[in-house]
C-alpha atoms as a PDB file:
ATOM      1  CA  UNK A   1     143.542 103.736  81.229  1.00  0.00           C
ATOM      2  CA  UNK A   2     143.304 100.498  83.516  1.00  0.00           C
ATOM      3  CA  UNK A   3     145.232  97.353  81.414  1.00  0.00           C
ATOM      4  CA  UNK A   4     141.944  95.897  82.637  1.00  0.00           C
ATOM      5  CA  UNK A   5     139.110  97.895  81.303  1.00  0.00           C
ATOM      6  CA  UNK A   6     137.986  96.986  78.230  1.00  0.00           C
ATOM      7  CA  UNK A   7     137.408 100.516  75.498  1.00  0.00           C
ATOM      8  CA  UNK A   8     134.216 100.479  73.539  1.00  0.00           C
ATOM      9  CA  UNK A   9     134.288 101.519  69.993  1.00  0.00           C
ATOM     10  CA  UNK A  10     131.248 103.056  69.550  1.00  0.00           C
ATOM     11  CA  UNK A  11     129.718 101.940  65.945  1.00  0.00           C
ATOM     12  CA  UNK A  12     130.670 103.641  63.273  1.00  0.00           C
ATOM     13  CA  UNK A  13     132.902 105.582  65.147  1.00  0.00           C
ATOM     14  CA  UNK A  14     137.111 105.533  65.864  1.00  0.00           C
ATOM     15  CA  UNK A  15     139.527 105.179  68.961  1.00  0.00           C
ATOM     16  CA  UNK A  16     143.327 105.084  69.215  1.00  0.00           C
ATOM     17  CA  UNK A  17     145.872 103.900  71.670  1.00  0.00           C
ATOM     18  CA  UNK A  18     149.237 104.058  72.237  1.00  0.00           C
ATOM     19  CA  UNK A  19     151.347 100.985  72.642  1.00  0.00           C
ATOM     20  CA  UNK A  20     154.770 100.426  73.723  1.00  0.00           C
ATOM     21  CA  UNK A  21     156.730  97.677  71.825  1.00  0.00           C
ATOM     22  CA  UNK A  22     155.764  94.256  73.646  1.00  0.00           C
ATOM     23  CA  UNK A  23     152.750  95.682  74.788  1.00  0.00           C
ATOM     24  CA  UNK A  24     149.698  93.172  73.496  1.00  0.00           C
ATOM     25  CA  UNK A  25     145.703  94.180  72.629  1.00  0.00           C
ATOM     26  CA  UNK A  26     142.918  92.752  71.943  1.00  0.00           C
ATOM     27  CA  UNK A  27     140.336  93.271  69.859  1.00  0.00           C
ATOM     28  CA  UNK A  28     137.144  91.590  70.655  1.00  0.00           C
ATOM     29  CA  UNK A  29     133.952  91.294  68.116  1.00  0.00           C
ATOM     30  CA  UNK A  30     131.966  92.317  70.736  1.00  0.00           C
ATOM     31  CA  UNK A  31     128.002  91.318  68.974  1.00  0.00           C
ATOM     32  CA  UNK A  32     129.780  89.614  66.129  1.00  0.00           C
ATOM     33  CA  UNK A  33     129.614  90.595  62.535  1.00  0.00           C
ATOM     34  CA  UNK A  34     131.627  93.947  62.957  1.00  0.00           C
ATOM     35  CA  UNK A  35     134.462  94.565  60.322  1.00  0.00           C
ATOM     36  CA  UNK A  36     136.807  96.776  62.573  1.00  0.00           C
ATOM     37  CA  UNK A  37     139.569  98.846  60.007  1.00  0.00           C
ATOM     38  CA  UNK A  38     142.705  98.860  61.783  1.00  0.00           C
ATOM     39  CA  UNK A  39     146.077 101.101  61.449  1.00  0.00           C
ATOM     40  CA  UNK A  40     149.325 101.387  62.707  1.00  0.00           C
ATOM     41  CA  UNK A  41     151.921 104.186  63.005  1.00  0.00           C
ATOM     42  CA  UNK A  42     155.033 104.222  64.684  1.00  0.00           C
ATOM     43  CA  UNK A  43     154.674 106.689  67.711  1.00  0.00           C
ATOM     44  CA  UNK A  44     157.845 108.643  66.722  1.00  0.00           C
ATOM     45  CA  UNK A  45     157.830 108.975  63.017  1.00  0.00           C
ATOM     46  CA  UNK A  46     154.048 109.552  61.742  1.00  0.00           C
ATOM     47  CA  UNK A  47     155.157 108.974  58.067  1.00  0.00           C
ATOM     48  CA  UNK A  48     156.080 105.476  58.847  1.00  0.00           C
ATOM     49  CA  UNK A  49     152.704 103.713  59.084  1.00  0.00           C
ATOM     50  CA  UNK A  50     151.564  99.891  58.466  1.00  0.00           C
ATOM     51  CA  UNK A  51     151.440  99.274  54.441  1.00  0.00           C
ATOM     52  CA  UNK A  52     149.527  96.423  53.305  1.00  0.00           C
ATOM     53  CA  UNK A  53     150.915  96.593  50.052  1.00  0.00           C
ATOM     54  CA  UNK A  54     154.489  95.866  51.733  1.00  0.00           C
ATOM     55  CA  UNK A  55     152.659  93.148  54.112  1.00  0.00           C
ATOM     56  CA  UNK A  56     151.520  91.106  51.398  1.00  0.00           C
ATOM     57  CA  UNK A  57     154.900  91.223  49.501  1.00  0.00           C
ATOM     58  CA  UNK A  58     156.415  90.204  53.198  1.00  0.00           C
ATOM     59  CA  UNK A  59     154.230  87.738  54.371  1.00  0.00           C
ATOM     60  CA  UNK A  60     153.809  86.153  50.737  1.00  0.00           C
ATOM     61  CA  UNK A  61     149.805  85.449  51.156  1.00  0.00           C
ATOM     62  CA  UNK A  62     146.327  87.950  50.695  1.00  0.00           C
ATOM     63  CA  UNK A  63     145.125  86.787  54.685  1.00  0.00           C
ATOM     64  CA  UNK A  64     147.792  86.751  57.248  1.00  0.00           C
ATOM     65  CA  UNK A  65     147.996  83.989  59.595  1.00  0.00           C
ATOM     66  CA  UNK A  66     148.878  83.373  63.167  1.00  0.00           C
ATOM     67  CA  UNK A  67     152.345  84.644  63.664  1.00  0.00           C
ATOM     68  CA  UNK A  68     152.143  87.182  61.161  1.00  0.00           C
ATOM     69  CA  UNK A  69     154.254  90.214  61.276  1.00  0.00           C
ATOM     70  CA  UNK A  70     152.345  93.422  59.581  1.00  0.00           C
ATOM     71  CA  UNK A  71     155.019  95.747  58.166  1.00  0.00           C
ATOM     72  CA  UNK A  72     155.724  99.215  57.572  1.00  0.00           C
ATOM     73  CA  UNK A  73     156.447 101.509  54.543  1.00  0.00           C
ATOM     74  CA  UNK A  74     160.059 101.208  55.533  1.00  0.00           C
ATOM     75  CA  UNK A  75     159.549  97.497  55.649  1.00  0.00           C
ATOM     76  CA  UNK A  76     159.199  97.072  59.138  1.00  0.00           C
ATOM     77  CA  UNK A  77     157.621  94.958  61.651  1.00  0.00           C
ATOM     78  CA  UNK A  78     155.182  96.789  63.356  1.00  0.00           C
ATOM     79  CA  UNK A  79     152.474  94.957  64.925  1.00  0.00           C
ATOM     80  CA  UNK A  80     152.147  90.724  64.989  1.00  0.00           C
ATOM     81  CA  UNK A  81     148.896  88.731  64.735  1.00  0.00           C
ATOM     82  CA  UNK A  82     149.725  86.436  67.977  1.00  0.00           C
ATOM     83  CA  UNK A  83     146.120  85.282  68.850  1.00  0.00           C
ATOM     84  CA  UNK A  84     143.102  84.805  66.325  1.00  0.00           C
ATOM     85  CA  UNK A  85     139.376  82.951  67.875  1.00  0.00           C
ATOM     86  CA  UNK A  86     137.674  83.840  64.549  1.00  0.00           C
ATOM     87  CA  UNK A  87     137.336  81.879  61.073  1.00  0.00           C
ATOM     88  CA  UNK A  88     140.963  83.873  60.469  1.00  0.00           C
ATOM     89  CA  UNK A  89     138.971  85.662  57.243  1.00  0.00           C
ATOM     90  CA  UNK A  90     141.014  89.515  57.609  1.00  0.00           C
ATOM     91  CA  UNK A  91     140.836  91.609  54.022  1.00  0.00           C
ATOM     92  CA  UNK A  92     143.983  93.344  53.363  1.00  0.00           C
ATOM     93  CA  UNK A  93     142.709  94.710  50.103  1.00  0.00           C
ATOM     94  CA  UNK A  94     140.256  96.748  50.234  1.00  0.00           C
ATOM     95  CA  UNK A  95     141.285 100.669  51.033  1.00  0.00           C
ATOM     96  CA  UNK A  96     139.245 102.363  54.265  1.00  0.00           C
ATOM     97  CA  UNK A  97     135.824 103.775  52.983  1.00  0.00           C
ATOM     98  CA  UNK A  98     135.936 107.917  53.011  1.00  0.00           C
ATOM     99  CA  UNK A  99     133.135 110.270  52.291  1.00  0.00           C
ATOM    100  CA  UNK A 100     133.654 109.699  48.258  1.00  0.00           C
ATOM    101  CA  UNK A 101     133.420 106.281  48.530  1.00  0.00           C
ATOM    102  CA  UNK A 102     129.524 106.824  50.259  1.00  0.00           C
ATOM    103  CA  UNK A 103     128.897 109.336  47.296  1.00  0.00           C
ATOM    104  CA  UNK A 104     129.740 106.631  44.402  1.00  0.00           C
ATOM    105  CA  UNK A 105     127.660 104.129  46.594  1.00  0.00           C
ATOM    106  CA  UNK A 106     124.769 106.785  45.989  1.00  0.00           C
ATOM    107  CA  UNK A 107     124.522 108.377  49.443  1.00  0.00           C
ATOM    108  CA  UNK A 108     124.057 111.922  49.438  1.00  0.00           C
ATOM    109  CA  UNK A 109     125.186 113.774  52.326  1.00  0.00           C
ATOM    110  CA  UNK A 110     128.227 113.174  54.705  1.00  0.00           C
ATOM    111  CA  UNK A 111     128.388 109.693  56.134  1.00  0.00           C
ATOM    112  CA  UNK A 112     130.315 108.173  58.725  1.00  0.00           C
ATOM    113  CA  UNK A 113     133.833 106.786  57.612  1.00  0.00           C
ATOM    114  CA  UNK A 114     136.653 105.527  58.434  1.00  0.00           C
ATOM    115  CA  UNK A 115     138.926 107.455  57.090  1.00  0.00           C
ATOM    116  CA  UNK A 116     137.347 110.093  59.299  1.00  0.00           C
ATOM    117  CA  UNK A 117     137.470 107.181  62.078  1.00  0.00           C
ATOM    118  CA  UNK A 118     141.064 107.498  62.021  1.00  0.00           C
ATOM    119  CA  UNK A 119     140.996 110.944  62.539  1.00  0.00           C
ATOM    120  CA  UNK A 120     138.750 110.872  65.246  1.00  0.00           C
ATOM    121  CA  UNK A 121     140.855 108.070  67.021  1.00  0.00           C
ATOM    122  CA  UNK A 122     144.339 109.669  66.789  1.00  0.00           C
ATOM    123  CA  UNK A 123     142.719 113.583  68.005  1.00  0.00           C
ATOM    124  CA  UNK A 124     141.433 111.853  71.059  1.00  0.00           C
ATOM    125  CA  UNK A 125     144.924 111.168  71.821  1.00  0.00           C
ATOM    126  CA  UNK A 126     146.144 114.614  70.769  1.00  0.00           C
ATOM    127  CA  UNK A 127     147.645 113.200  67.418  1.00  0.00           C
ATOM    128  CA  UNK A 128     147.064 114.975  64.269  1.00  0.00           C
ATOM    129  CA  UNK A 129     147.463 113.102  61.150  1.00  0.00           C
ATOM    130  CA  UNK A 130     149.237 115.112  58.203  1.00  0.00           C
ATOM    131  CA  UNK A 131     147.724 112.988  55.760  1.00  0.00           C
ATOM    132  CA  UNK A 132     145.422 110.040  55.417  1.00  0.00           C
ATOM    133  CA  UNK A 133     146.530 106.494  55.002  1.00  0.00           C
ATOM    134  CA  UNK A 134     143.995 104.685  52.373  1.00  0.00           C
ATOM    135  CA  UNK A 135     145.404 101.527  53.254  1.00  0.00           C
ATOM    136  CA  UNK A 136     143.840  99.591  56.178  1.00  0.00           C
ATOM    137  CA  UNK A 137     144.371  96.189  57.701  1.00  0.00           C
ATOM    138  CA  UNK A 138     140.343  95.125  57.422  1.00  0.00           C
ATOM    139  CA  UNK A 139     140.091  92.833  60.705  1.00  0.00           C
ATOM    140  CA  UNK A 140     137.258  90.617  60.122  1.00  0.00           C
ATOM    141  CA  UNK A 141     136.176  91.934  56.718  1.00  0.00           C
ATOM    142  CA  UNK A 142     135.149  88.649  54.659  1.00  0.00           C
ATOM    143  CA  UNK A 143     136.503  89.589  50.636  1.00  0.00           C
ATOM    144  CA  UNK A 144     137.303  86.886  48.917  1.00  0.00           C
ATOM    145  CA  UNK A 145     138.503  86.247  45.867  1.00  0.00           C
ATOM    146  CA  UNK A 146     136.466  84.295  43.282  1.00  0.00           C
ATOM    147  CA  UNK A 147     137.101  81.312  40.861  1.00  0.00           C
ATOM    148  CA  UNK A 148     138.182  83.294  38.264  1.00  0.00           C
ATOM    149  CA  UNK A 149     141.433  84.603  40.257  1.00  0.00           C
ATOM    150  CA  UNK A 150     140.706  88.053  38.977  1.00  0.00           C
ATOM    151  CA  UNK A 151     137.531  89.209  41.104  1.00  0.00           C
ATOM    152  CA  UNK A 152     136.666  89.985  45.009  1.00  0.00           C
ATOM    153  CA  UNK A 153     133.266  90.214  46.602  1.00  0.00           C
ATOM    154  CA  UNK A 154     132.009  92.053  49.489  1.00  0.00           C
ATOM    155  CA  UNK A 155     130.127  89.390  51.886  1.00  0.00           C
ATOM    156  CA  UNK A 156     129.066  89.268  55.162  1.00  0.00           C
ATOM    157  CA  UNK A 157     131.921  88.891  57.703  1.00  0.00           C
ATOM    158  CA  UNK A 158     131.984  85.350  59.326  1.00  0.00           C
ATOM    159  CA  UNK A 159     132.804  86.309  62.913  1.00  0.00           C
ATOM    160  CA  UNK A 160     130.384  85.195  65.990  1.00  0.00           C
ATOM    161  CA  UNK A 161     130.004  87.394  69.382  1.00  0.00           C
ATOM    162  CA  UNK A 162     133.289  87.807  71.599  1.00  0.00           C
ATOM    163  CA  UNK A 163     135.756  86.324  68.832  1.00  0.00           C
ATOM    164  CA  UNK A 164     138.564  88.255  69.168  1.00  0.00           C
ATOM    165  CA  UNK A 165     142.383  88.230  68.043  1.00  0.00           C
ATOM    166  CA  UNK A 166     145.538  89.587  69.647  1.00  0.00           C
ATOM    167  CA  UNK A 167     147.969  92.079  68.442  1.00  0.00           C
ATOM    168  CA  UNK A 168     151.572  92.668  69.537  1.00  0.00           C
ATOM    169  CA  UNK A 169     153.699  96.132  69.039  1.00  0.00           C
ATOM    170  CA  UNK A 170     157.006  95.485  67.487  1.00  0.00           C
ATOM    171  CA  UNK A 171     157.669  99.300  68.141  1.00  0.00           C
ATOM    172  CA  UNK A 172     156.139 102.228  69.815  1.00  0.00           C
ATOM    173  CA  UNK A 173     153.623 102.822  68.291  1.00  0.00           C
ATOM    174  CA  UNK A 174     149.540 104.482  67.677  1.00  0.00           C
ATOM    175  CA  UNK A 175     147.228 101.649  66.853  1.00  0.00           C
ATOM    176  CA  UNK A 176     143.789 102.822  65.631  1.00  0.00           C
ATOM    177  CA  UNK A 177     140.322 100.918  64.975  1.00  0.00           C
ATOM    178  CA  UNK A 178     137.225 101.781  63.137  1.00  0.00           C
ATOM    179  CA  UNK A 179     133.957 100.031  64.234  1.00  0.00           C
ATOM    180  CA  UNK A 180     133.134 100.291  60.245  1.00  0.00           C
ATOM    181  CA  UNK A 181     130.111 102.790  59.556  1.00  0.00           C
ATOM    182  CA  UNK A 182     129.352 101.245  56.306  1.00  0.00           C
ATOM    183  CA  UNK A 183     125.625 100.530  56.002  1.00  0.00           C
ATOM    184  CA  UNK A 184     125.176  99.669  52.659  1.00  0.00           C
ATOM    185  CA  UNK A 185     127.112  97.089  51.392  1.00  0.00           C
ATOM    186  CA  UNK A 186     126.730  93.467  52.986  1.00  0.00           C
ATOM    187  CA  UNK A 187     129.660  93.189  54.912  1.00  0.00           C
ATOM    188  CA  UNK A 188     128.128  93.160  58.076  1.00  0.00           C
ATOM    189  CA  UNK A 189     125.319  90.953  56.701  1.00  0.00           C
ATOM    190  CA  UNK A 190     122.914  90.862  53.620  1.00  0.00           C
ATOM    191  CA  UNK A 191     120.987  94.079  52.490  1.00  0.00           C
ATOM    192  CA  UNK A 192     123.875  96.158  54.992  1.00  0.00           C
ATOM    193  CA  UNK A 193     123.150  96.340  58.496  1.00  0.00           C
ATOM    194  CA  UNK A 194     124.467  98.576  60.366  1.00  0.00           C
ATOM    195  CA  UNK A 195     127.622  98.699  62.736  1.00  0.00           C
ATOM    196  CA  UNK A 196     127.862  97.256  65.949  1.00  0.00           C
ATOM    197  CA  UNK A 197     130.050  98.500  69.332  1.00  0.00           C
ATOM    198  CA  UNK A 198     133.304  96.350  69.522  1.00  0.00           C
ATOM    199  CA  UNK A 199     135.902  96.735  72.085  1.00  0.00           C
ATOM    200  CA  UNK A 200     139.416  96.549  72.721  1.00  0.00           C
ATOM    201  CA  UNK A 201     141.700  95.768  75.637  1.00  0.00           C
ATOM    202  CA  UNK A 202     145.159  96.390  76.421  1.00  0.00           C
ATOM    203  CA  UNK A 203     146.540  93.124  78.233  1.00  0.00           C
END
């Protein structure tokens, strides 16, 4: 893969790469309004993975910043916000949508998820996964929490065409993205519209 050509996500759908540590991507909102779920696993060690939980006790704050280090279970770094264009709105809450999470929105039948996303991503590569990691850095995804400090909402995501941040490796590791499939609840606008292609690029 050419450090120049950008990789489409298709919507609703995952991809994977493998970075070393120092190596820098970017992840552009190609049409704007795409939440893209994003993982991290360390390219030696599957069972170390990025853990939001330990992020947010890390990094002391629910959206990171610029210059914020994501870290793993074992509480450490793994991948570094270095570049952000958007609004800087990134949900670190919310776990990955799976096919139960479509069934308790009323869906019947499989849909698209990105749990499954993950999946998909890593097998391109020819990683299999021995579990699945619920916890996903939400890049772009627009939850906020509401006057009464104890709520969250889902709303639209407030990123515009070809915003984009930059991530760094602090290790070798597998970074995955899902071009979120979900379709029914507004997050990528009002009345859920559907996912959008976004694209990433190795630089």
């Amino acid at each position: 893969m050419s450090q120049l050509e950008p990789v489409r996500i298709p919507a609703g759908h995952g991809k994977a790469v493998r970075l070393g540590a120092g190596a820098k991507v970017k992840l552009i909102n190609t049409y704007g309004t795409q939440v893209v779920d994003c993982w991290a696993l360390n390219a030696y060690d599957l069972n170390e993975f990025m853990s939001m939980e330990s992020t947010r006790a890390t990094n002391v704050r629910l959206n990171p910043v610029l210059g914020d280090t994501f870290v793993t279970n074992q509480r450490r770094g793994i991948i570094t916000l270095i570049e952000d264009t958007t609004p800087g709105v990134h949900d670190t809450f919310i776990a990955a949508c799976d096919r139960y999470r479509y069934g308790l929105l009323g869906f019947e039948g499989y849909h698209r998820n990105c749990q499954d996303n993950l999946i998909e991503g890593l097998h391109e590569l020819g990683v299999t996964l021995p579990f699945r990691i619920a916890g996903s850095w939400n890049i772009f995804m627009n939850i906020p929490v509401l006057d009464d400090r104890n709520s969250v909402d889902f709303r639209p995501t407030q990123c515009k065409p070809g915003q984009f941040v930059v991530l760094q490796a602090e290790m070798d590791c597998y970074l995955a993205f899902s071009s979120c499939p979900q379709d029914i609840l507004p997050i990528h606008g009002e009345g859920g519209a559907p996912p959008k292609d976004c694209h990433f690029q190795v630089i």
